[in-house]
Protein backbone atom coordinates (compact mmCIF):
# COMPACT_ATOMS: atom_id res chain seq x y z
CA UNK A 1 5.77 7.32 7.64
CA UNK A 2 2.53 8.32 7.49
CA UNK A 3 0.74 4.57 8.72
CA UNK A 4 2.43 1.18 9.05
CA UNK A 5 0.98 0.19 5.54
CA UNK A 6 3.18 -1.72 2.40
CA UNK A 7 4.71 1.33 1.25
CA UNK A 8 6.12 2.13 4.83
CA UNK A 9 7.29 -1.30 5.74
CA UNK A 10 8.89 -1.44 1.99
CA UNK A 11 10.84 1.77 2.09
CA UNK A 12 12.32 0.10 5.99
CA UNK A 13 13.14 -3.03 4.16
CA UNK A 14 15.42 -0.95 1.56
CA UNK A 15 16.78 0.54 4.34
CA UNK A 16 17.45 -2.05 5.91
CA UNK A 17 19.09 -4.50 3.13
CA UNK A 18 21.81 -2.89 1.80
CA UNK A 19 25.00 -1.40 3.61
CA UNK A 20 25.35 2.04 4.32
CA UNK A 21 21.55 2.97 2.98
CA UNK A 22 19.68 5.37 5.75
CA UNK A 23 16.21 5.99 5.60
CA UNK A 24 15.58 10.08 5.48
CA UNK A 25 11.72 10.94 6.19
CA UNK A 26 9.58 14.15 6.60
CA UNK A 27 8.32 12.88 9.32
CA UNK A 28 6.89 9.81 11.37
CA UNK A 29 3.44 10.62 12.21
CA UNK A 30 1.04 8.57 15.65
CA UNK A 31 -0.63 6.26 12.72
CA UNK A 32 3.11 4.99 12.26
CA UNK A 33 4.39 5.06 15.53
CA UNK A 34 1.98 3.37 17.26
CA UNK A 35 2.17 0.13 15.67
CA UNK A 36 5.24 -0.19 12.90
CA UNK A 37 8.46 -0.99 13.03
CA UNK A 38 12.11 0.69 12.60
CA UNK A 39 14.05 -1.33 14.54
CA UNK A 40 17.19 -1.48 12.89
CA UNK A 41 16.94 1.66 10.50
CA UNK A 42 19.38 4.36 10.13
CA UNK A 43 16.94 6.66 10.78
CA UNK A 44 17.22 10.52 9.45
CA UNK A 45 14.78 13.18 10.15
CA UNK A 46 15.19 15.43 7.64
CA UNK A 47 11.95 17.82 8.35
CA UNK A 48 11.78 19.54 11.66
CA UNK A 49 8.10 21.10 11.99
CA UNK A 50 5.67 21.77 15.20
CA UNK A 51 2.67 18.67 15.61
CA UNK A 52 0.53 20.36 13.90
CA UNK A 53 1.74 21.76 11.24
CA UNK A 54 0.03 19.51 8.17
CA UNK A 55 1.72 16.68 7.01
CA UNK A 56 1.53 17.51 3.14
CA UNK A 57 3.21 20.99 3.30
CA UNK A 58 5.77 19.27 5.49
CA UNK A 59 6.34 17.21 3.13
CA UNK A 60 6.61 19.54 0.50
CA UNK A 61 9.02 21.78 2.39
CA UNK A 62 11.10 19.04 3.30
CA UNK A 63 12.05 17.36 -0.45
CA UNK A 64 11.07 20.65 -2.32
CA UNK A 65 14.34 22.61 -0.74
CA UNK A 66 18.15 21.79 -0.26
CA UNK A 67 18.67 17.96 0.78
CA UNK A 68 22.49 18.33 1.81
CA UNK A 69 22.32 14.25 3.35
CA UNK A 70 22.47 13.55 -0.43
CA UNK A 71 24.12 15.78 -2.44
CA UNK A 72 26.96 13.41 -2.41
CA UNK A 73 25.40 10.06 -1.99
CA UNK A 74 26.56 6.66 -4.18
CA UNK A 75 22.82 6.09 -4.50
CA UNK A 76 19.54 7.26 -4.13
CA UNK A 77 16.23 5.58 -3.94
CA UNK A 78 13.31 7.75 -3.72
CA UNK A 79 9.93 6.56 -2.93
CA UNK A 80 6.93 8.24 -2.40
CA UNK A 81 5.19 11.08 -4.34
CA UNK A 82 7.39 14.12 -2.92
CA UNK A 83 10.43 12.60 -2.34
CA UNK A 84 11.32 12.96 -6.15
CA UNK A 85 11.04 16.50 -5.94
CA UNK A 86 14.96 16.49 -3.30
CA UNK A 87 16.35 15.32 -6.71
CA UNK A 88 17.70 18.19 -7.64
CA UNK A 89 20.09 18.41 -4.52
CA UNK A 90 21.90 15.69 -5.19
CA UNK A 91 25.19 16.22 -7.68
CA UNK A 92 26.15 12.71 -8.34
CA UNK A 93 25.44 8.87 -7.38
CA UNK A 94 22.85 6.98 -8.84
CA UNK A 95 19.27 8.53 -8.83
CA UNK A 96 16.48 5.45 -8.51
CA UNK A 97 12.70 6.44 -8.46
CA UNK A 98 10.66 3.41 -6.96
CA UNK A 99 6.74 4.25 -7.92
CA UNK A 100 4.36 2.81 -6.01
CA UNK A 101 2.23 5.00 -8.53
CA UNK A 102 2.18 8.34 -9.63
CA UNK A 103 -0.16 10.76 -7.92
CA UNK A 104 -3.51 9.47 -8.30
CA UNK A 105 -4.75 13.37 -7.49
CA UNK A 106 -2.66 14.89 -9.45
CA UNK A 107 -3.59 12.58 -12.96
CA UNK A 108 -6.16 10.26 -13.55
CA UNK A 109 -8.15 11.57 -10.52
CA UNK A 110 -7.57 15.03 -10.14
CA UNK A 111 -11.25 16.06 -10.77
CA UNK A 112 -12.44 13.70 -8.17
CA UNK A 113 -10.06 15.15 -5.66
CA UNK A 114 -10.75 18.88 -6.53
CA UNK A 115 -14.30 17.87 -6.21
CA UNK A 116 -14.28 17.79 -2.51
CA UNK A 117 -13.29 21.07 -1.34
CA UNK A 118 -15.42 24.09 -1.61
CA UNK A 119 -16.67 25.29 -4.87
CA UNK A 120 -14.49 29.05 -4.20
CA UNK A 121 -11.02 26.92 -2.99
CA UNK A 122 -10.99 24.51 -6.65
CA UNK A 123 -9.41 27.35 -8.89
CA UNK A 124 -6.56 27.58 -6.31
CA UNK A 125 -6.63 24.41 -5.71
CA UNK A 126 -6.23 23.28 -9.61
CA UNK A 127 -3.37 25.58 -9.85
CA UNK A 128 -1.11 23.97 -6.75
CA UNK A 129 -1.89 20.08 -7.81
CA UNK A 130 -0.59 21.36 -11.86
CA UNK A 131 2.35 23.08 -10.30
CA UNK A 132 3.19 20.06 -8.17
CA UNK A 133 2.32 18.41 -10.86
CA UNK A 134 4.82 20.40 -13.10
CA UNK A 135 7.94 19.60 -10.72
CA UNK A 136 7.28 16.24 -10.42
CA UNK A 137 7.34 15.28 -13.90
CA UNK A 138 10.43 17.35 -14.11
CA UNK A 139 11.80 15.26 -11.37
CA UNK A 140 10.88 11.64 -12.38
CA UNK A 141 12.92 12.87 -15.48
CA UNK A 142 16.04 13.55 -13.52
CA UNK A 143 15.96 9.84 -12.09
CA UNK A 144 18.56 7.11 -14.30
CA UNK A 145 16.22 4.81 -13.44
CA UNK A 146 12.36 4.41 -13.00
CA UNK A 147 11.45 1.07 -11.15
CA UNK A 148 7.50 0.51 -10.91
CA UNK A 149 6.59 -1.91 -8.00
CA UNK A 150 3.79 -3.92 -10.74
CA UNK A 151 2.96 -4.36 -13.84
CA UNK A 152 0.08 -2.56 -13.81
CA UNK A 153 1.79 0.64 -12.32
CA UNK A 154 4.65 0.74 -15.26
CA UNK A 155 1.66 1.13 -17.69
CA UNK A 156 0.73 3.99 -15.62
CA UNK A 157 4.02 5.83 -15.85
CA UNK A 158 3.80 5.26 -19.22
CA UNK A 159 1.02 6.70 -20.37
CA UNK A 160 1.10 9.50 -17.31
CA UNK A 161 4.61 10.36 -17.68
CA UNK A 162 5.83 9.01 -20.88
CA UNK A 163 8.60 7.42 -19.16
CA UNK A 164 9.74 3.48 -19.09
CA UNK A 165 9.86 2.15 -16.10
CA UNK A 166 11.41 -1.63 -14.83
CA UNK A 167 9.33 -4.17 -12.82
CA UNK A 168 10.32 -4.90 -9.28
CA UNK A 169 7.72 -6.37 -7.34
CA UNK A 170 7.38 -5.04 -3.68
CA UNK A 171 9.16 -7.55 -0.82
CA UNK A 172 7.02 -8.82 1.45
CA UNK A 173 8.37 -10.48 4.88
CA UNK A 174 6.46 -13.89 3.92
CA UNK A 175 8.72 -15.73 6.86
CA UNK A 176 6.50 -13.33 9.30
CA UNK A 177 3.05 -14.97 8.15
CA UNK A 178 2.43 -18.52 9.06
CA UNK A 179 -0.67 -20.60 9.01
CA UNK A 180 -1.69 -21.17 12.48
CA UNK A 181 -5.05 -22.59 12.54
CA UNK A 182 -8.24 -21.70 10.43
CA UNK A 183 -10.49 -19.74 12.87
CA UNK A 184 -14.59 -19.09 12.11
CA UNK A 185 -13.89 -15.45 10.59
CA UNK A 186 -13.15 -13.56 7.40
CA UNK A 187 -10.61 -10.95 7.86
CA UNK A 188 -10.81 -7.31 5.91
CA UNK A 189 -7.92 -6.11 5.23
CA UNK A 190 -6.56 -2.74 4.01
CA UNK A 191 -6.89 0.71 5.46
CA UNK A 192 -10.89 2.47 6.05
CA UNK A 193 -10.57 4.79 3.28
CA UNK A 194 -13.51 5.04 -0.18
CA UNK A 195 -10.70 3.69 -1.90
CA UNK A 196 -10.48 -0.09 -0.68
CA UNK A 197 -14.23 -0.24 -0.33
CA UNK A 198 -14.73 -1.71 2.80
CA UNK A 199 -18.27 -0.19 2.95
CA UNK A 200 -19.49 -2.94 0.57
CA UNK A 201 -17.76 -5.77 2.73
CA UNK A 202 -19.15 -4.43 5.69
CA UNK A 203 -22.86 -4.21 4.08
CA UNK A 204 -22.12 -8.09 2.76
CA UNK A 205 -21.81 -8.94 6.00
CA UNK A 206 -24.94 -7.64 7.45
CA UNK A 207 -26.63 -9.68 5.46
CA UNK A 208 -25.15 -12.88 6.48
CA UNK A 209 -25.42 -12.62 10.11
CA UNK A 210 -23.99 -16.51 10.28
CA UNK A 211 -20.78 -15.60 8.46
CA UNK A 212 -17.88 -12.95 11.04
CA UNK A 213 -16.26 -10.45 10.31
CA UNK A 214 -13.38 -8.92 11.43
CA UNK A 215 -12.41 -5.69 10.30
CA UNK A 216 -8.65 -5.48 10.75
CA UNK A 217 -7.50 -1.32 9.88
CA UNK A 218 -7.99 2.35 10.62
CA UNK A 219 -8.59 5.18 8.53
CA UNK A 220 -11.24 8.13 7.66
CA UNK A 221 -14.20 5.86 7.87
CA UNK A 222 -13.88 4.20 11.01
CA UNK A 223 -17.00 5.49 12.86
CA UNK A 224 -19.27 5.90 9.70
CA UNK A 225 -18.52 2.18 9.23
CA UNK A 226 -19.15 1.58 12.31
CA UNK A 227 -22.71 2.78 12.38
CA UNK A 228 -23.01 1.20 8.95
CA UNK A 229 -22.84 -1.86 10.96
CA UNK A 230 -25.56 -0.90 13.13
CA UNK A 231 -23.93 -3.14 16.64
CA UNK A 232 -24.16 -6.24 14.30
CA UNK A 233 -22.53 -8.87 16.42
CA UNK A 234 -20.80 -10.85 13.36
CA UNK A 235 -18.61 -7.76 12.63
CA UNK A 236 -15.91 -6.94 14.85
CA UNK A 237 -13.44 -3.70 14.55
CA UNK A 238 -9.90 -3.58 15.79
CA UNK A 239 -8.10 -0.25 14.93
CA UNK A 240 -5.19 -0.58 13.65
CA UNK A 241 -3.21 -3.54 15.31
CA UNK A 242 0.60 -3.80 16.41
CA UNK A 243 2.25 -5.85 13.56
CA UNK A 244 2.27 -9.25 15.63
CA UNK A 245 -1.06 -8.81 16.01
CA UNK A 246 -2.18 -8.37 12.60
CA UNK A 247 0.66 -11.36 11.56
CA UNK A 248 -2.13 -13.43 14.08
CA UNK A 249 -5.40 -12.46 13.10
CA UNK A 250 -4.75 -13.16 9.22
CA UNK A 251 -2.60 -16.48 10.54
CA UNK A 252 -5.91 -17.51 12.70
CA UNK A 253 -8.43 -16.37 9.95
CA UNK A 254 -10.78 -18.31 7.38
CA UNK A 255 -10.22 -16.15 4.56
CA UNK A 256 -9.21 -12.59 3.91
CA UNK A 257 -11.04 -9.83 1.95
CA UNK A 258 -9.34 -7.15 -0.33
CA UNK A 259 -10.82 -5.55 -3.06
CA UNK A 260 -9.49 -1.83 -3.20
CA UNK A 261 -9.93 0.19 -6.47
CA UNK A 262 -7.69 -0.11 -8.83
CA UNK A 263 -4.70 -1.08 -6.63
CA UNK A 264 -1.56 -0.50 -7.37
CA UNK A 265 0.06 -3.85 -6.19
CA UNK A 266 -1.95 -5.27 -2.80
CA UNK A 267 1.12 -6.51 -0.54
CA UNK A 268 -1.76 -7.19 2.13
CA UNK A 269 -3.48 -10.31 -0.50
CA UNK A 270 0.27 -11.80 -0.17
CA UNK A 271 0.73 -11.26 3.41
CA UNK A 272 -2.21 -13.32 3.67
CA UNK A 273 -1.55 -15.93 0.97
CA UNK A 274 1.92 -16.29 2.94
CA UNK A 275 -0.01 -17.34 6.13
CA UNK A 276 -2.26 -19.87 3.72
CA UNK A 277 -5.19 -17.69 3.47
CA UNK A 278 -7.23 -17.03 -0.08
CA UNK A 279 -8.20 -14.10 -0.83
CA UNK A 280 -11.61 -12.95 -1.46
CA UNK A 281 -10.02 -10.06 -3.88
CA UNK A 282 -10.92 -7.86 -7.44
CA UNK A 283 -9.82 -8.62 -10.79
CA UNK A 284 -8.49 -5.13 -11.19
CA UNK A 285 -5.58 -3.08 -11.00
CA UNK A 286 -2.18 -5.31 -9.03
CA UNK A 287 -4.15 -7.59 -7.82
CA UNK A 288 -3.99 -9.80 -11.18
CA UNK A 289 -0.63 -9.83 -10.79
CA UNK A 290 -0.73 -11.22 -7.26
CA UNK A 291 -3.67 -13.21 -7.24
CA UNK A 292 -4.55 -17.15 -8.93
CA UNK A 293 -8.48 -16.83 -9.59
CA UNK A 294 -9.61 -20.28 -8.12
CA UNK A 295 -6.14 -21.41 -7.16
CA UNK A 296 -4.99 -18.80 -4.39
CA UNK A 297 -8.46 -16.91 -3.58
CA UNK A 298 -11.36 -15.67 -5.42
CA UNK A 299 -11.26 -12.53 -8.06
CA UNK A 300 -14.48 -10.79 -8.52
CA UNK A 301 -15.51 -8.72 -11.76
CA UNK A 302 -14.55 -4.93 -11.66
CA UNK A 303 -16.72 -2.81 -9.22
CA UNK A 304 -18.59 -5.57 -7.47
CA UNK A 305 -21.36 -5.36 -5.52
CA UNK A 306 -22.82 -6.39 -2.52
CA UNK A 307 -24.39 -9.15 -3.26
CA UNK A 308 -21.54 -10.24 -5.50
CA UNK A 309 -19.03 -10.14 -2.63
CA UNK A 310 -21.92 -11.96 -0.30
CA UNK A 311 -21.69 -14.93 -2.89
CA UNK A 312 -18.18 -14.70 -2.99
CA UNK A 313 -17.82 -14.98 0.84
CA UNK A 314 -20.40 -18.01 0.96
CA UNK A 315 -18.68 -19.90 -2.04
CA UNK A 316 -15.63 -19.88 0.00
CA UNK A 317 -16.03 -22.60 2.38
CA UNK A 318 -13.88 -23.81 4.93
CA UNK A 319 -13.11 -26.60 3.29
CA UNK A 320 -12.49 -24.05 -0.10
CA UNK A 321 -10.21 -22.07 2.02
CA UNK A 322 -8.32 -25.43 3.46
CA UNK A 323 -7.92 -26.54 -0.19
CA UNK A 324 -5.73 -23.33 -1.61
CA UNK A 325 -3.37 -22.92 1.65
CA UNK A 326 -0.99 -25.13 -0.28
CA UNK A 327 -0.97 -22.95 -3.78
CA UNK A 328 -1.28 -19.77 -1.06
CA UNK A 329 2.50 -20.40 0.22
CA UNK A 330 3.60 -21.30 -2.39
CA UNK A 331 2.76 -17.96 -4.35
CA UNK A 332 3.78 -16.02 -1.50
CA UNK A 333 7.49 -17.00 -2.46
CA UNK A 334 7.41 -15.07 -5.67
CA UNK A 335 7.54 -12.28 -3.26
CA UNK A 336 10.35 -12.32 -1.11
CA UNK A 337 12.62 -9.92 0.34
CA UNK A 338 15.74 -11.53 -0.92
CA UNK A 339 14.37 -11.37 -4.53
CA UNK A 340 13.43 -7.54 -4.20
CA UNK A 341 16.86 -6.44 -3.02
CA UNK A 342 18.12 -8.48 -5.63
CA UNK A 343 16.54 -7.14 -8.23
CA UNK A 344 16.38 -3.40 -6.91
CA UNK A 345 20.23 -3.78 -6.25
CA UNK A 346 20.83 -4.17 -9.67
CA UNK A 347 19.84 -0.57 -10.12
CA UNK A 348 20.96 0.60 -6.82
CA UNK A 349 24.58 -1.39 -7.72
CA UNK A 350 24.47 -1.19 -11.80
């Protein structure tokens, strides 16, 4: 549980719904602990390591050896990118791989991610990722079932791993997120890393000194965002927030903001469509399959820029926003818990 994003609060909500299911983990780390929730939770700790000993080796020494919690288990659900490699450990039951997606570093952006370490460390590099790489392909092929948590993620596996996966869209707690009022900010949502591109909200906003901003997230980029800002008084950070206090800034909000690259699915766009909000969002990646252009938010064009997501922010009014709480709910309910442990229990169950 490495922050209190949609794949952590999803893996609790398996955990949760069905009888007898514990949740085993490598480890819960302070971006977690500080602000999500496990109430609840048969919780397992399954990897026992100092504080600092780095979180991805952990994890790879955790599922990479002897997992004796489920050798004899009905039913497994992995989730996560190492958590198919403890496959081999368990003899019989059920063996269900949820994907959020397949290792972006390890595929279709390996090059980027070798790029960023020292020009002596990519050779070594290069060879771990492609014999991680190795074992989890040899794992996802162990699983009876692969359940992708979009559309857009299934045609991933696909053509990544050559393997068929089912639909299950993630659950999101929509009964948490209720409209309370439409405040005089925009809310950006998602976590501070290059990935959901908050830079180009934040530089948006700069330029519209009459329109707020409230950044609502930590991550990587948190102080060069900051000074991107340059003190503006429109744009307001505040770290990551306790879950009741995220459920009040997006129920209190204008609109919300999301355009990551290439997402995967974007639970936050229907945490805030379940509290009424639009979404100012990207016609790319999950978020098609989440997101009504026009009805539940606005989708701009692949890889927009600043200006386009200024425009974007200024077309959607007040009275814009008031207009698509309605079709907002109501979207949110394609979404709910009950219907993902429905449909994931028929593979769980089957």
């Amino acid at each position: 549980m490495q922050v209190n994003g949609g794949a952590e609060r999803l893996v609790a909500t398996i955990a949760r719904g069905y009888p007898g299911m514990a949740l085993g983990l490598a480890g819960v780390y302070p971006g977690f602990s500080g602000t999500g929730d496990l109430s609840g939770v048969d919780l397992r700790l399954l990897g026992r390591f100092p504080a600092w000993f780095p979180r991805i080796p952990q994890a790879l020494l955790t599922f990479g050896q002897r997992v004796p919690c489920i050798e004899h288990a009905d039913a497994v659900v992995y989730s996560g990118i190492y958590t198919p490699l403890a496959v081999s450990s368990q003899q019989r039951g059920r063996r269900i791989y949820y994907c959020n997606t397949p290792p972006r570093f390890a595929f279709d952006r390996l090059e980027q991610y070798v790029g960023q370490v020292p020009v002596p460390a990519r050779a070594v590099l290069r060879s771990a990722i492609a014999a991680y790489r190795q074992g989890y392909i040899r794992a996802v092929g162990q699983m009876d079932v692969v359940v992708a948590n979009s559309e857009h993620v299934r045609k991933r596996i696909a053509e990544q791993l050559q393997v068929e996966a089912r639909v299950v869209y993630p659950a999101v707690d929509i009964d948490a997120f209720k409209w309370k009022s439409q405040g005089d900010y925009y809310l950006s949502l998602g976590r501070l890393e290059p990935n959901k591109r908050i830079d180009r909200v934040v530089q948006a906003f700069t330029r519209m000194p009459e329109k707020k901003l409230v950044v609502a997230s930590g991550g990587s980029q948190l102080e060069s965002l900051k000074r991107l800002a340059g003190g503006a008084a429109n744009i307001v950070f505040v770290g990551w927030s306790r879950d009741e206090d995220l459920i009040d800034l997006i129920a209190n909000a204008l609109a919300c903001i999301y355009i990551p690259l290439d997402e995967d699915f974007g639970m936050s766009a229907v945490e805030a469509m379940a509290a009424g909000k639009p979404v100012i969002g990207v016609a790319e990646g999950g978020m098609i399959e989440t997101v009504l252009d026009r009805q539940t938010g606005i989708l701009l064009p692949p890889d927009p820029d600043v200006e386009r997501i200024a425009v974007a922010v200024r077309e959607m009014t007040a009275s814009l926003a008031l207009s698509m709480r309605l079709p907002c709910e109501q979207r949110a309910t394609n979404f709910t818990a009950k219907r993902f442990l429905d449909d994931l229990g028929s593979f769980v169950f089957g």
